[in-house]
C-alpha atoms as a PDB file:
ATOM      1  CA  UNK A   1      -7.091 -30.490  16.764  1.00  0.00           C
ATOM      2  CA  UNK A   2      -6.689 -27.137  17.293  1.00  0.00           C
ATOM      3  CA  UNK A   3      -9.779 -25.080  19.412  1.00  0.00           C
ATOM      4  CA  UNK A   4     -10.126 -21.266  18.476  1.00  0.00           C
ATOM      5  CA  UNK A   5     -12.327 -19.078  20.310  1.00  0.00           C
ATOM      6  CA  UNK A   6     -13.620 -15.919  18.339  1.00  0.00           C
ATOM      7  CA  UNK A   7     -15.565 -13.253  20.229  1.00  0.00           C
ATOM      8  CA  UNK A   8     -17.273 -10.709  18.068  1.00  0.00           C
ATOM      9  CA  UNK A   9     -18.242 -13.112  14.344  1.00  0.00           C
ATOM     10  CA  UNK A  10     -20.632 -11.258  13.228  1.00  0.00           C
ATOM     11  CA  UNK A  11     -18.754  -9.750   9.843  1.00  0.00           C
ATOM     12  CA  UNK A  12     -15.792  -8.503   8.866  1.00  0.00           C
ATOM     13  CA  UNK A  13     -12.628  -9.505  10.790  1.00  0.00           C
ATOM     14  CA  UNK A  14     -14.060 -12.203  12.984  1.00  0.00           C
ATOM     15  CA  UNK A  15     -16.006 -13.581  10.351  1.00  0.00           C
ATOM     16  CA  UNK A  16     -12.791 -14.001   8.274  1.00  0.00           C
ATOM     17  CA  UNK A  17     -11.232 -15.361  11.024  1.00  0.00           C
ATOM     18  CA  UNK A  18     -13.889 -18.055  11.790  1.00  0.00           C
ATOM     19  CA  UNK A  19     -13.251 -19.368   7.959  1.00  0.00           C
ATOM     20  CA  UNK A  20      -9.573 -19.233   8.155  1.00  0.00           C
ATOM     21  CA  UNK A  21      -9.131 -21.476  11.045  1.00  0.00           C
ATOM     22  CA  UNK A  22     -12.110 -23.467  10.342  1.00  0.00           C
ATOM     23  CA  UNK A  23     -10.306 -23.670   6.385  1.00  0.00           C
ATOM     24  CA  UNK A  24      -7.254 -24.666   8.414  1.00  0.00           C
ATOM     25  CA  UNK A  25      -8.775 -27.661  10.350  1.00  0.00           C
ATOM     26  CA  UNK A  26      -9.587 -25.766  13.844  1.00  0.00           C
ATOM     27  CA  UNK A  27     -12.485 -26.639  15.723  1.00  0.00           C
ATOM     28  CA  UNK A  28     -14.069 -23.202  16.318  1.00  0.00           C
ATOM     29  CA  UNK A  29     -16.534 -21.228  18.858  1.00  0.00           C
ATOM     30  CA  UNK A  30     -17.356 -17.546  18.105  1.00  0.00           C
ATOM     31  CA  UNK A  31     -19.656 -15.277  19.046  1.00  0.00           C
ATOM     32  CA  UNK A  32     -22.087 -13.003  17.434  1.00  0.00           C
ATOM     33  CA  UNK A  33     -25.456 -10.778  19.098  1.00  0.00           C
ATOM     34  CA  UNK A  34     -28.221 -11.925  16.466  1.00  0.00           C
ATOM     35  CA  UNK A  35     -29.917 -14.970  14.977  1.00  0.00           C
ATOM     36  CA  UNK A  36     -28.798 -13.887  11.389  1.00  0.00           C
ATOM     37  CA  UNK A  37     -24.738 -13.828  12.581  1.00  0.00           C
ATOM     38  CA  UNK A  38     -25.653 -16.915  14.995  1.00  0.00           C
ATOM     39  CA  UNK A  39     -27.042 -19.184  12.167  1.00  0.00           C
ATOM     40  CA  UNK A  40     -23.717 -17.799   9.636  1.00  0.00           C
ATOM     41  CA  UNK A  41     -20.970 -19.087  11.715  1.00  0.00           C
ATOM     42  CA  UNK A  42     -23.337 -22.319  12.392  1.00  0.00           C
ATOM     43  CA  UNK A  43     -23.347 -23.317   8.310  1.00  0.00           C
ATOM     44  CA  UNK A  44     -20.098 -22.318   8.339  1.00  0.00           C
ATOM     45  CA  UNK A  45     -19.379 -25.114  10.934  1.00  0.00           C
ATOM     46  CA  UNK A  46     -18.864 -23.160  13.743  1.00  0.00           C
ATOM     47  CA  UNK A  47     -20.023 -23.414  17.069  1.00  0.00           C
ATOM     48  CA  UNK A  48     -22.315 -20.244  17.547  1.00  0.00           C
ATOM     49  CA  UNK A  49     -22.405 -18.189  21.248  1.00  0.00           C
ATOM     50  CA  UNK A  50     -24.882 -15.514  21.662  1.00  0.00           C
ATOM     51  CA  UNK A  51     -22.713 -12.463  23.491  1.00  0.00           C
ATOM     52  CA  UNK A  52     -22.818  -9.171  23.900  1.00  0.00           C
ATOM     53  CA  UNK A  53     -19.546  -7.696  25.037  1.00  0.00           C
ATOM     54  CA  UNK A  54     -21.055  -4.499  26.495  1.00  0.00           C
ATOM     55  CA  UNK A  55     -24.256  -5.890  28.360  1.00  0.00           C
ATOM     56  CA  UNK A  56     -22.887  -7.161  31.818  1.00  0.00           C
ATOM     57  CA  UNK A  57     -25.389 -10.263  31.979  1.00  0.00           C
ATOM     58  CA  UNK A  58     -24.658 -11.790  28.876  1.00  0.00           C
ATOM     59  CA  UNK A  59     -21.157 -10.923  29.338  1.00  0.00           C
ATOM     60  CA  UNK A  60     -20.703 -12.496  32.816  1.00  0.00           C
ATOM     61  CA  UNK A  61     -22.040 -16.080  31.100  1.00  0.00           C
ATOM     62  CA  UNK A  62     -19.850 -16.699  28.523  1.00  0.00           C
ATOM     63  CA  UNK A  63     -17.264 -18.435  31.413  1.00  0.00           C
ATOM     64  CA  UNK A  64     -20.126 -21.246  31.994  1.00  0.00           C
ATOM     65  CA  UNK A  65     -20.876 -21.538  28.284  1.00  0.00           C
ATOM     66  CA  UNK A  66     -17.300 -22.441  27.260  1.00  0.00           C
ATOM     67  CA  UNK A  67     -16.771 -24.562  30.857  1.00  0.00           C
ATOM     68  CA  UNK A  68     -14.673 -27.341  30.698  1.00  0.00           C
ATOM     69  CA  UNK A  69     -13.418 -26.176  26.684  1.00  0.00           C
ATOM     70  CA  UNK A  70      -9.302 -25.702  26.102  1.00  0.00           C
ATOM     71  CA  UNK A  71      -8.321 -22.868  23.477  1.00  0.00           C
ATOM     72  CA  UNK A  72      -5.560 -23.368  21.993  1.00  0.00           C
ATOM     73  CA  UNK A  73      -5.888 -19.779  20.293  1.00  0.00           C
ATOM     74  CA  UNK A  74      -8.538 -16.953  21.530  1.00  0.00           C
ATOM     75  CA  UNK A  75      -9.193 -13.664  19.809  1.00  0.00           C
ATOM     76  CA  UNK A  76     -10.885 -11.049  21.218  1.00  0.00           C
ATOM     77  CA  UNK A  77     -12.346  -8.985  18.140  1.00  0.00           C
ATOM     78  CA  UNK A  78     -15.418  -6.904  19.352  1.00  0.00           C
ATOM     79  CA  UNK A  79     -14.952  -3.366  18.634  1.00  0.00           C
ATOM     80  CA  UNK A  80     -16.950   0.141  17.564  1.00  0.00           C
ATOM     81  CA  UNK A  81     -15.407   2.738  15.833  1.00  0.00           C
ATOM     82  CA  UNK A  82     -17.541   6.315  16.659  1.00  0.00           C
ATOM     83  CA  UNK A  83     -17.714   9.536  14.912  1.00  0.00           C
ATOM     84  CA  UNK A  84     -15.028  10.416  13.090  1.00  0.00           C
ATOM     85  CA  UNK A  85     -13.400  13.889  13.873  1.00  0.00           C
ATOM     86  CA  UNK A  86     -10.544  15.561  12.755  1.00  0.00           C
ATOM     87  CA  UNK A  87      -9.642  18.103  15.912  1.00  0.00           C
ATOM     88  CA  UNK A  88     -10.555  18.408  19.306  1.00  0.00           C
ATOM     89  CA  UNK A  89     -14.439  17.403  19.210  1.00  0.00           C
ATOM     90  CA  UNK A  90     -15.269  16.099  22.249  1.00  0.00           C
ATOM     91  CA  UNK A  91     -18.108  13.325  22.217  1.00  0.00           C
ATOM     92  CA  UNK A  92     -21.233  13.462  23.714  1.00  0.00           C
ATOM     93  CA  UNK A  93     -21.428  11.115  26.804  1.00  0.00           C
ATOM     94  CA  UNK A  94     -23.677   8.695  25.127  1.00  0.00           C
ATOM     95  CA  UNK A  95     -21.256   7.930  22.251  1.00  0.00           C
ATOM     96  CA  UNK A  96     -18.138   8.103  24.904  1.00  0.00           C
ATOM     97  CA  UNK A  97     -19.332   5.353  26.906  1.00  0.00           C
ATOM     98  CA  UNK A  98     -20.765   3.303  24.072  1.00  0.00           C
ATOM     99  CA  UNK A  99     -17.019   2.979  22.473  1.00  0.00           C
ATOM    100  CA  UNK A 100     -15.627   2.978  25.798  1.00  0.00           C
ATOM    101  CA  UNK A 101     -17.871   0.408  26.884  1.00  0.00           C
ATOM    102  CA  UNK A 102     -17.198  -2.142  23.661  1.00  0.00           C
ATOM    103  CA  UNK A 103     -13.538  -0.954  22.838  1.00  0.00           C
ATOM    104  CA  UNK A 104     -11.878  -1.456  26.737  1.00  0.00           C
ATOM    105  CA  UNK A 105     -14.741  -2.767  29.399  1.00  0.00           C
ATOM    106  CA  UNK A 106     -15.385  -5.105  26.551  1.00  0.00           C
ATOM    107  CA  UNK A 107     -12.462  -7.109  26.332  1.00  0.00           C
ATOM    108  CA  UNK A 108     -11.860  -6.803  29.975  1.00  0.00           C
ATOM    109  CA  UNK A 109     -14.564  -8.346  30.842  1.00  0.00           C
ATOM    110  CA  UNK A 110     -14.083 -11.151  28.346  1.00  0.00           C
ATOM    111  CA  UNK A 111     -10.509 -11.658  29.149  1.00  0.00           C
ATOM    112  CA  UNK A 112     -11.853 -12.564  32.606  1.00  0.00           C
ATOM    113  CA  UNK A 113     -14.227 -14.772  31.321  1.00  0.00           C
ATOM    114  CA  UNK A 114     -11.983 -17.276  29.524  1.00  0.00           C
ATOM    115  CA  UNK A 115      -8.873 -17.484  31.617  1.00  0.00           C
ATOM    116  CA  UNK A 116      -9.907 -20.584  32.793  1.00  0.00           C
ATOM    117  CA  UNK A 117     -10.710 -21.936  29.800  1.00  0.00           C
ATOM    118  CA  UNK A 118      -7.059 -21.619  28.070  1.00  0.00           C
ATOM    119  CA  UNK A 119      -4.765 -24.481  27.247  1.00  0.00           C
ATOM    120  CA  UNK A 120      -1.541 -24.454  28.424  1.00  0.00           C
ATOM    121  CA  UNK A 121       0.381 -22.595  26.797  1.00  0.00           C
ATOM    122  CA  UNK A 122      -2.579 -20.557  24.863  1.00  0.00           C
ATOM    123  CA  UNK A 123      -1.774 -17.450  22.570  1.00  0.00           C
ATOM    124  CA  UNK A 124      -4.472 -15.162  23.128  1.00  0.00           C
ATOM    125  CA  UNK A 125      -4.586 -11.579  20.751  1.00  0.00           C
ATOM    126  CA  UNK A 126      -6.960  -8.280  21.272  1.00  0.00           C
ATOM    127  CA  UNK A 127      -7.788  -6.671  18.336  1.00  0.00           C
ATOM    128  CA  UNK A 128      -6.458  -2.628  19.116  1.00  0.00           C
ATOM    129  CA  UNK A 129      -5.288  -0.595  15.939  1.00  0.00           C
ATOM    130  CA  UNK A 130      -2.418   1.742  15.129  1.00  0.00           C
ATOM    131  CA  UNK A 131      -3.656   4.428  16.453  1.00  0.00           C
ATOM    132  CA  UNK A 132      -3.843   3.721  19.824  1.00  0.00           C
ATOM    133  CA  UNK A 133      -0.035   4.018  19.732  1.00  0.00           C
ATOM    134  CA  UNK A 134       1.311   6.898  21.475  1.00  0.00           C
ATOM    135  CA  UNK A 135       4.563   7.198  19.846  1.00  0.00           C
ATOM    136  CA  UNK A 136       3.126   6.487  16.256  1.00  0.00           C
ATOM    137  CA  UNK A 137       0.677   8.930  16.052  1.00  0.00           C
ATOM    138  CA  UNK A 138       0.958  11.866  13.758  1.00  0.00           C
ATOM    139  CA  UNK A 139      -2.347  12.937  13.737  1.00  0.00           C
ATOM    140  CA  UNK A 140      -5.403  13.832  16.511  1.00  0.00           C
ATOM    141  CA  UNK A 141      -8.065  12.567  14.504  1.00  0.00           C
ATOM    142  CA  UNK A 142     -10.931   9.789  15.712  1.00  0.00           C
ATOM    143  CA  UNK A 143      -9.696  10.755  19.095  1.00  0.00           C
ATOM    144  CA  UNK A 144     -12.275   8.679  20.843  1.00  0.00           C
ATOM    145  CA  UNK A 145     -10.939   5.765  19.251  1.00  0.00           C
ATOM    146  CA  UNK A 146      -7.726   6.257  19.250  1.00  0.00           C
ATOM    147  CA  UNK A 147      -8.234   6.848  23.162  1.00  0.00           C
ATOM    148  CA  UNK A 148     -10.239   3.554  23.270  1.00  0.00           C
ATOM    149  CA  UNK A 149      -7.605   1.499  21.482  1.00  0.00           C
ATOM    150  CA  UNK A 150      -4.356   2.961  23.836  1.00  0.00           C
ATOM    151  CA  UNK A 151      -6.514   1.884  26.887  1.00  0.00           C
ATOM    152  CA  UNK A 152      -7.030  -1.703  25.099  1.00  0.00           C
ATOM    153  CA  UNK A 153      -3.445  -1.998  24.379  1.00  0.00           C
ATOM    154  CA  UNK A 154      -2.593  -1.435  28.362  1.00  0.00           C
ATOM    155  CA  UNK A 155      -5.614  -3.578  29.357  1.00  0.00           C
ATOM    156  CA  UNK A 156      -3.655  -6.392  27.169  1.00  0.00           C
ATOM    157  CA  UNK A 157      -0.578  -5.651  28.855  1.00  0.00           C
ATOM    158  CA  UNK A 158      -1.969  -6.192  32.046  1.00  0.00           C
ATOM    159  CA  UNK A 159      -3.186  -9.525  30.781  1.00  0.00           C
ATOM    160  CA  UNK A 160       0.085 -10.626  29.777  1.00  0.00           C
ATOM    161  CA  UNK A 161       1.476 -10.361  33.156  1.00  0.00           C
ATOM    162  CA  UNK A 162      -1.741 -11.604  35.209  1.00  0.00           C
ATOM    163  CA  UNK A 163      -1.791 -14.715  32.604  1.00  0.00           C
ATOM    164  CA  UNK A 164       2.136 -14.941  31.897  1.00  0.00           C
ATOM    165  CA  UNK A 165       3.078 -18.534  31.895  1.00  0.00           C
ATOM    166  CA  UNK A 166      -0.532 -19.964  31.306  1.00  0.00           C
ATOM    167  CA  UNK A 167      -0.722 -17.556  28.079  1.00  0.00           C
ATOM    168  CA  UNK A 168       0.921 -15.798  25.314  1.00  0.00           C
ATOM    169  CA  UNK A 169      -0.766 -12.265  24.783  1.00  0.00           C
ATOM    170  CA  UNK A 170      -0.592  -9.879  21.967  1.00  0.00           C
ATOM    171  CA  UNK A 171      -2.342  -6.683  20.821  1.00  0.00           C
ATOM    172  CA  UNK A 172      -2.942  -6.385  17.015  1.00  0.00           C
ATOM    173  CA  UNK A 173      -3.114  -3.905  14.464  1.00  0.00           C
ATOM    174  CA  UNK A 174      -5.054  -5.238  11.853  1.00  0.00           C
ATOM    175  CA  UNK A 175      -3.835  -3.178   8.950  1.00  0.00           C
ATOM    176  CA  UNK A 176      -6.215  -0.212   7.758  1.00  0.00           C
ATOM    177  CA  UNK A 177      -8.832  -3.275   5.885  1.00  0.00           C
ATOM    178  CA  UNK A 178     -11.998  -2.808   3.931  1.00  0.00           C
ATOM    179  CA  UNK A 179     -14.480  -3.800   6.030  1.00  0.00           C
ATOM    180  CA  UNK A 180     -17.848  -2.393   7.115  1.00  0.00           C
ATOM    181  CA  UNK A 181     -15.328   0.056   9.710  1.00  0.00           C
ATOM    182  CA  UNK A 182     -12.305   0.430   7.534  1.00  0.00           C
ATOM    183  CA  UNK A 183     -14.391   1.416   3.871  1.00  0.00           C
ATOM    184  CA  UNK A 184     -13.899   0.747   0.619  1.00  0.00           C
ATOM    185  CA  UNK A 185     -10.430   3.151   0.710  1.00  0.00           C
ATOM    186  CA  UNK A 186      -8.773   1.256   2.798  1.00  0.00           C
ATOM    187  CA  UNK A 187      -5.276  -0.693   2.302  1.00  0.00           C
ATOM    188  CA  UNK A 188      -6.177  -3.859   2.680  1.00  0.00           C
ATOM    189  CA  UNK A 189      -8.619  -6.697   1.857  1.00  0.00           C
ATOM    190  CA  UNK A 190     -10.109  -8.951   5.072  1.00  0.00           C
ATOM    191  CA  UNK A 191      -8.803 -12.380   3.743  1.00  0.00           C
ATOM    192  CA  UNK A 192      -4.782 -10.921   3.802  1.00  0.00           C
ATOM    193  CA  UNK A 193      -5.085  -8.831   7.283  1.00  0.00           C
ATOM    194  CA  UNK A 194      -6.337 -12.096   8.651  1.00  0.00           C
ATOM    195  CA  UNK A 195      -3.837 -14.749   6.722  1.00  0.00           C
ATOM    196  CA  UNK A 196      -1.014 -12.254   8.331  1.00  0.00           C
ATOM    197  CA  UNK A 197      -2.599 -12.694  11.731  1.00  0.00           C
ATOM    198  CA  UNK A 198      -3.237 -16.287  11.657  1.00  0.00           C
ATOM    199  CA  UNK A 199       0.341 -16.382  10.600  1.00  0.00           C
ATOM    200  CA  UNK A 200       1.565 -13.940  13.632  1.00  0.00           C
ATOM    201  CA  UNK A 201      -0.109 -15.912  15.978  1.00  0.00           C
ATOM    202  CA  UNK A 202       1.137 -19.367  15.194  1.00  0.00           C
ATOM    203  CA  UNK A 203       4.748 -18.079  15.005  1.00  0.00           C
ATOM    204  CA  UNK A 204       4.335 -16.587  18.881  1.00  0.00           C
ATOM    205  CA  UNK A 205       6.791 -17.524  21.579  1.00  0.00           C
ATOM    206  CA  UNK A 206       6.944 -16.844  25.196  1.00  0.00           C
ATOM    207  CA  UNK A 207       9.239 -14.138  24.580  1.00  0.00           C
ATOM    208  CA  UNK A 208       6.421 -12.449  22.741  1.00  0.00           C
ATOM    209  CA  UNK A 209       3.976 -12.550  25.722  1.00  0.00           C
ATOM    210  CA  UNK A 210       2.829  -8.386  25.789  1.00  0.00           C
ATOM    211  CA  UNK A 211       4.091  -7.585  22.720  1.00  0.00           C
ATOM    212  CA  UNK A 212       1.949  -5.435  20.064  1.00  0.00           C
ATOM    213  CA  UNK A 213       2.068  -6.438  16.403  1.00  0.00           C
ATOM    214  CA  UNK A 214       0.901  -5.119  12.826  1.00  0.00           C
ATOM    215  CA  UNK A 215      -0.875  -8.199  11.142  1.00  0.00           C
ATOM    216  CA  UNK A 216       2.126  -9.481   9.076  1.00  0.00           C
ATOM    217  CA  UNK A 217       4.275  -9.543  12.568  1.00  0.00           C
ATOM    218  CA  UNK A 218       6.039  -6.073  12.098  1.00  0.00           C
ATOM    219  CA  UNK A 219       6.437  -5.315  15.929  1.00  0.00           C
ATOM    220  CA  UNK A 220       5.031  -1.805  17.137  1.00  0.00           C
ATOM    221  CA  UNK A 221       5.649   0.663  19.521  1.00  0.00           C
ATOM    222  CA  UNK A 222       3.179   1.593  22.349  1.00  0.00           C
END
Protein backbone atom coordinates (compact mmCIF):
# COMPACT_ATOMS: atom_id res chain seq x y z
CA UNK A 1 0.00 0.00 0.00
CA UNK A 2 1.01 3.17 -0.78
CA UNK A 3 1.90 5.82 2.46
CA UNK A 4 1.33 9.63 1.64
CA UNK A 5 2.33 12.22 3.94
CA UNK A 6 0.37 15.62 3.65
CA UNK A 7 1.58 18.61 5.66
CA UNK A 8 -0.80 21.51 5.78
CA UNK A 9 -4.83 19.45 5.53
CA UNK A 10 -6.61 21.80 6.83
CA UNK A 11 -8.76 22.93 3.45
CA UNK A 12 -8.30 23.51 0.17
CA UNK A 13 -5.38 21.80 -1.63
CA UNK A 14 -4.27 19.44 1.08
CA UNK A 15 -7.59 18.58 1.96
CA UNK A 16 -8.22 17.50 -1.68
CA UNK A 17 -5.24 15.77 -1.65
CA UNK A 18 -5.92 13.72 1.55
CA UNK A 19 -9.28 12.37 -0.38
CA UNK A 20 -7.59 11.69 -3.58
CA UNK A 21 -5.03 9.35 -2.33
CA UNK A 22 -7.10 8.08 0.40
CA UNK A 23 -9.98 7.56 -2.83
CA UNK A 24 -7.00 5.87 -4.49
CA UNK A 25 -6.19 3.25 -1.75
CA UNK A 26 -3.15 5.21 0.08
CA UNK A 27 -2.72 4.96 3.60
CA UNK A 28 -2.45 8.65 4.60
CA UNK A 29 -0.93 11.07 7.48
CA UNK A 30 -1.55 14.86 7.18
CA UNK A 31 -1.38 17.56 9.18
CA UNK A 32 -3.58 20.34 10.22
CA UNK A 33 -3.20 23.22 13.48
CA UNK A 34 -6.84 22.76 15.05
CA UNK A 35 -9.21 20.19 16.51
CA UNK A 36 -11.89 21.07 13.80
CA UNK A 37 -9.15 20.21 10.69
CA UNK A 38 -7.67 17.36 13.11
CA UNK A 39 -11.05 15.50 13.58
CA UNK A 40 -11.84 16.17 9.31
CA UNK A 41 -8.98 14.27 7.99
CA UNK A 42 -9.68 11.63 11.00
CA UNK A 43 -13.50 10.73 9.48
CA UNK A 44 -12.04 10.99 6.42
CA UNK A 45 -9.70 8.06 7.41
CA UNK A 46 -6.73 9.80 7.76
CA UNK A 47 -4.21 9.74 10.24
CA UNK A 48 -4.36 13.33 11.86
CA UNK A 49 -0.82 15.28 13.10
CA UNK A 50 -1.16 18.43 14.96
CA UNK A 51 1.72 20.89 13.22
CA UNK A 52 2.40 24.12 12.85
CA UNK A 53 4.93 24.82 10.15
CA UNK A 54 5.99 28.24 11.49
CA UNK A 55 6.22 27.55 15.38
CA UNK A 56 9.78 25.95 15.86
CA UNK A 57 8.57 23.47 18.74
CA UNK A 58 5.88 21.88 17.08
CA UNK A 59 7.82 21.94 14.01
CA UNK A 60 10.99 20.24 15.37
CA UNK A 61 8.49 17.07 16.52
CA UNK A 62 6.98 16.04 13.61
CA UNK A 63 10.46 13.72 12.87
CA UNK A 64 9.52 11.60 16.19
CA UNK A 65 5.82 11.55 15.35
CA UNK A 66 6.25 9.90 11.92
CA UNK A 67 9.49 7.65 13.38
CA UNK A 68 9.90 4.48 11.98
CA UNK A 69 6.89 5.41 8.96
CA UNK A 70 8.09 4.98 4.97
CA UNK A 71 6.42 7.58 2.45
CA UNK A 72 6.14 6.51 -0.52
CA UNK A 73 4.86 10.12 -1.64
CA UNK A 74 5.21 13.43 0.69
CA UNK A 75 3.75 16.82 -0.08
CA UNK A 76 4.62 19.71 1.51
CA UNK A 77 1.46 22.11 1.11
CA UNK A 78 1.54 24.79 3.94
CA UNK A 79 1.46 28.15 2.55
CA UNK A 80 0.06 32.03 3.20
CA UNK A 81 -0.60 34.26 0.60
CA UNK A 82 -0.32 38.20 2.16
CA UNK A 83 -1.63 41.41 0.96
CA UNK A 84 -2.09 41.71 -2.36
CA UNK A 85 -0.34 44.73 -4.14
CA UNK A 86 -0.01 45.75 -7.46
CA UNK A 87 3.50 47.97 -7.42
CA UNK A 88 6.24 48.41 -5.24
CA UNK A 89 4.46 48.28 -1.65
CA UNK A 90 6.74 47.13 0.62
CA UNK A 91 5.25 45.06 3.65
CA UNK A 92 5.35 45.85 7.03
CA UNK A 93 7.82 43.54 8.95
CA UNK A 94 5.12 41.71 10.70
CA UNK A 95 3.41 40.49 7.49
CA UNK A 96 7.11 39.92 5.81
CA UNK A 97 8.14 37.46 8.24
CA UNK A 98 4.76 35.83 8.71
CA UNK A 99 4.80 34.72 4.78
CA UNK A 100 8.38 34.35 4.95
CA UNK A 101 8.17 32.32 7.89
CA UNK A 102 5.24 29.74 6.42
CA UNK A 103 6.11 30.11 2.60
CA UNK A 104 10.27 29.18 2.87
CA UNK A 105 11.38 28.48 6.78
CA UNK A 106 8.28 26.40 6.60
CA UNK A 107 9.05 23.81 4.30
CA UNK A 108 12.63 23.90 5.24
CA UNK A 109 12.15 22.98 8.30
CA UNK A 110 9.77 20.18 7.36
CA UNK A 111 11.90 18.89 4.63
CA UNK A 112 14.39 18.23 7.45
CA UNK A 113 12.02 16.63 9.44
CA UNK A 114 11.03 13.72 7.17
CA UNK A 115 14.17 12.80 5.33
CA UNK A 116 14.47 9.98 7.34
CA UNK A 117 11.29 8.89 7.05
CA UNK A 118 11.24 8.43 3.03
CA UNK A 119 11.11 5.15 1.20
CA UNK A 120 13.49 4.45 -1.17
CA UNK A 121 13.00 5.87 -3.92
CA UNK A 122 10.27 8.54 -2.50
CA UNK A 123 8.85 11.44 -4.77
CA UNK A 124 8.51 14.25 -2.58
CA UNK A 125 6.70 17.82 -4.17
CA UNK A 126 6.57 21.55 -2.48
CA UNK A 127 3.75 23.36 -3.29
CA UNK A 128 5.44 26.99 -4.92
CA UNK A 129 3.25 28.78 -7.68
CA UNK A 130 3.94 30.44 -11.02
CA UNK A 131 4.93 33.31 -9.88
CA UNK A 132 7.84 32.59 -8.16
CA UNK A 133 9.33 32.05 -11.63
CA UNK A 134 11.78 34.53 -12.64
CA UNK A 135 11.66 34.14 -16.27
CA UNK A 136 7.74 33.83 -16.37
CA UNK A 137 6.82 36.75 -14.75
CA UNK A 138 5.18 39.60 -16.53
CA UNK A 139 3.93 41.37 -13.81
CA UNK A 140 5.30 42.86 -10.11
CA UNK A 141 2.26 42.25 -8.35
CA UNK A 142 1.89 40.15 -4.77
CA UNK A 143 5.56 40.76 -4.63
CA UNK A 144 5.87 39.27 -1.20
CA UNK A 145 4.65 36.16 -2.50
CA UNK A 146 6.01 35.93 -5.44
CA UNK A 147 9.42 36.55 -3.46
CA UNK A 148 8.34 33.77 -1.00
CA UNK A 149 7.57 31.22 -3.70
CA UNK A 150 11.18 31.89 -5.87
CA UNK A 151 12.95 31.26 -2.46
CA UNK A 152 10.73 27.91 -2.07
CA UNK A 153 11.50 26.84 -5.50
CA UNK A 154 15.52 27.13 -4.68
CA UNK A 155 14.96 25.69 -1.18
CA UNK A 156 13.47 22.55 -3.29
CA UNK A 157 16.33 22.56 -5.45
CA UNK A 158 18.60 22.28 -2.77
CA UNK A 159 16.59 19.32 -1.59
CA UNK A 160 16.89 17.55 -4.70
CA UNK A 161 20.55 17.44 -4.56
CA UNK A 162 20.97 16.90 -0.61
CA UNK A 163 18.25 13.92 -1.06
CA UNK A 164 19.18 12.85 -4.80
CA UNK A 165 19.17 9.14 -4.94
CA UNK A 166 17.01 8.55 -1.72
CA UNK A 167 14.27 11.00 -3.37
CA UNK A 168 12.62 12.40 -6.33
CA UNK A 169 11.84 16.23 -5.73
CA UNK A 170 9.62 18.57 -7.53
CA UNK A 171 8.21 22.10 -7.07
CA UNK A 172 4.55 22.59 -8.20
CA UNK A 173 2.44 25.10 -9.60
CA UNK A 174 -0.87 24.27 -8.72
CA UNK A 175 -2.78 26.07 -11.42
CA UNK A 176 -4.50 29.51 -10.38
CA UNK A 177 -7.60 27.13 -8.26
CA UNK A 178 -10.61 28.32 -6.36
CA UNK A 179 -9.82 27.86 -3.09
CA UNK A 180 -10.06 29.95 0.08
CA UNK A 181 -6.41 31.74 -1.53
CA UNK A 182 -7.11 31.48 -5.20
CA UNK A 183 -11.18 32.97 -5.08
CA UNK A 184 -14.00 32.27 -6.75
CA UNK A 185 -12.24 33.85 -10.25
CA UNK A 186 -9.88 31.60 -10.48
CA UNK A 187 -9.12 28.93 -13.41
CA UNK A 188 -9.49 26.04 -11.85
CA UNK A 189 -11.54 23.82 -9.48
CA UNK A 190 -9.48 21.89 -6.38
CA UNK A 191 -10.53 18.28 -7.44
CA UNK A 192 -8.68 18.82 -11.26
CA UNK A 193 -5.42 20.86 -9.93
CA UNK A 194 -5.04 17.93 -7.61
CA UNK A 195 -6.06 14.83 -10.13
CA UNK A 196 -3.18 16.61 -12.44
CA UNK A 197 -0.79 16.46 -9.52
CA UNK A 198 -1.51 13.10 -8.29
CA UNK A 199 -1.03 12.24 -11.89
CA UNK A 200 2.49 14.30 -12.17
CA UNK A 201 3.72 12.70 -9.32
CA UNK A 202 3.14 9.07 -10.09
CA UNK A 203 4.58 9.53 -13.62
CA UNK A 204 8.09 11.01 -11.91
CA UNK A 205 11.43 9.50 -12.77
CA UNK A 206 14.85 10.06 -11.51
CA UNK A 207 15.52 12.21 -14.33
CA UNK A 208 12.89 14.51 -12.93
CA UNK A 209 14.59 14.89 -9.49
CA UNK A 210 14.64 19.21 -9.24
CA UNK A 211 12.45 19.77 -11.80
CA UNK A 212 9.41 22.38 -11.43
CA UNK A 213 6.03 21.45 -12.89
CA UNK A 214 2.45 23.06 -13.61
CA UNK A 215 -0.13 20.48 -12.16
CA UNK A 216 -0.93 18.61 -15.44
CA UNK A 217 3.11 18.01 -15.86
CA UNK A 218 3.78 21.01 -18.29
CA UNK A 219 7.50 21.59 -17.18
CA UNK A 220 8.41 25.30 -16.10
CA UNK A 221 11.09 27.53 -16.11
CA UNK A 222 12.75 28.93 -12.91
Amino acid sequence: MTHVLIIGASRGIGLELVRQYLGGGAAVTATARDDAALERLRTLGATALRLDVVDAASASGLAWQVDGARFDVAVINAGVNGTRTTGLQPPDEAEFDHVMRTNVLGPMRMLAQIAEALAPSARVAVLSSRMGSISLRAAPNSWLYRASKAAVNSVLKDASLALAGQAVCVAFHPGWVRTDMGGANADIDVTESVAGIRRTIAGLSEADNGGYFNYDGQALTW
